[in-house]
Protein backbone atom coordinates (compact mmCIF):
# COMPACT_ATOMS: atom_id res chain seq x y z
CA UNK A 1 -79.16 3.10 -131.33
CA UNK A 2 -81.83 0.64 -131.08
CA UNK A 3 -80.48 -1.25 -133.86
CA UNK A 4 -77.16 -1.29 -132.71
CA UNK A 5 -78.15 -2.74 -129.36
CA UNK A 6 -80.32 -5.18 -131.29
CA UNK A 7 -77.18 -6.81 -133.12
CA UNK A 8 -74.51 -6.66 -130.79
CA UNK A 9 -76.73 -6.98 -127.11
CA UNK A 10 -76.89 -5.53 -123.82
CA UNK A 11 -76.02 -6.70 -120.72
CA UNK A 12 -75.48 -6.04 -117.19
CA UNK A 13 -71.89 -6.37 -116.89
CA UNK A 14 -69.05 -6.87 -119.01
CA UNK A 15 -66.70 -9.65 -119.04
CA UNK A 16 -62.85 -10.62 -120.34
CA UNK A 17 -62.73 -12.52 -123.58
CA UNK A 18 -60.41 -14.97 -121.86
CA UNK A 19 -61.58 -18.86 -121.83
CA UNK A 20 -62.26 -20.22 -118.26
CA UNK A 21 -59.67 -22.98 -118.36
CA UNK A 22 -60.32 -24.28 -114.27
CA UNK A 23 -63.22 -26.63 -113.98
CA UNK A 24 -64.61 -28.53 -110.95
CA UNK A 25 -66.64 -31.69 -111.34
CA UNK A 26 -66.26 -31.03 -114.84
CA UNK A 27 -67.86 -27.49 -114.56
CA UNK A 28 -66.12 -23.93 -115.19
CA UNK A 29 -65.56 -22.52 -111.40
CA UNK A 30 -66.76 -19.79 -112.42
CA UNK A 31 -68.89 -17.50 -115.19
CA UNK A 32 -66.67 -15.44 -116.57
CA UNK A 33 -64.18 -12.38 -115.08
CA UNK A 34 -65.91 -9.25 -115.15
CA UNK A 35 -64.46 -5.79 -116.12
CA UNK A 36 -66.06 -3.92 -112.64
CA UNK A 37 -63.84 -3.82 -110.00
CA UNK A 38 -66.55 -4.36 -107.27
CA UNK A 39 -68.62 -7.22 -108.80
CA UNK A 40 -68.61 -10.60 -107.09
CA UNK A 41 -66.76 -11.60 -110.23
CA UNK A 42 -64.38 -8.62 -110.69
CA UNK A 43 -61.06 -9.04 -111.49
CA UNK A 44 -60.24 -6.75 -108.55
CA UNK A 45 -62.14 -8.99 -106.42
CA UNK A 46 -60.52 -11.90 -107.46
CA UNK A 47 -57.37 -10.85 -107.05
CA UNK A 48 -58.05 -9.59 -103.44
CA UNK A 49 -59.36 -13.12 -102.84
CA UNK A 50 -56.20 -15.14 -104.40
CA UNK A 51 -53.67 -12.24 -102.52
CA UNK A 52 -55.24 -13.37 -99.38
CA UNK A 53 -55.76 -16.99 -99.82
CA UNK A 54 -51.71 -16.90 -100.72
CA UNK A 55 -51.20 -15.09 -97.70
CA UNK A 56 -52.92 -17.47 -95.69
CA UNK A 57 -51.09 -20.60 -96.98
CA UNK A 58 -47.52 -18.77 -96.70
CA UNK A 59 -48.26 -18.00 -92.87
């Protein structure tokens, strides 16, 4: 097991293989979308976030 986790890593979280495509000042906005739901970076999260923030604009 030690080798395996040698070649292919550890890491705290896991993220999407998707490219970050948004940038601002010519920086990704963020990391990368993370697989837990209740990570700061979650896609759960995120979602919550851009559900209300379209909320807020439609009212």
């Amino acid at each position: 097991m030690d080798a395996t986790a040698d070649v292919v890593g550890i890491a705290e979280t896991s993220a999407f293989a998707t490219p970050i495509r948004g940038h601002l000042d010519g920086r990704p906005w963020i990391d990368a979308v993370v697989t837990q739901p209740f990570h700061d970076l979650g896609l759960a999260v995120l979602a919550r976030m851009l559900q209300s923030a379209a909320y807020i604009v439609i009212a």
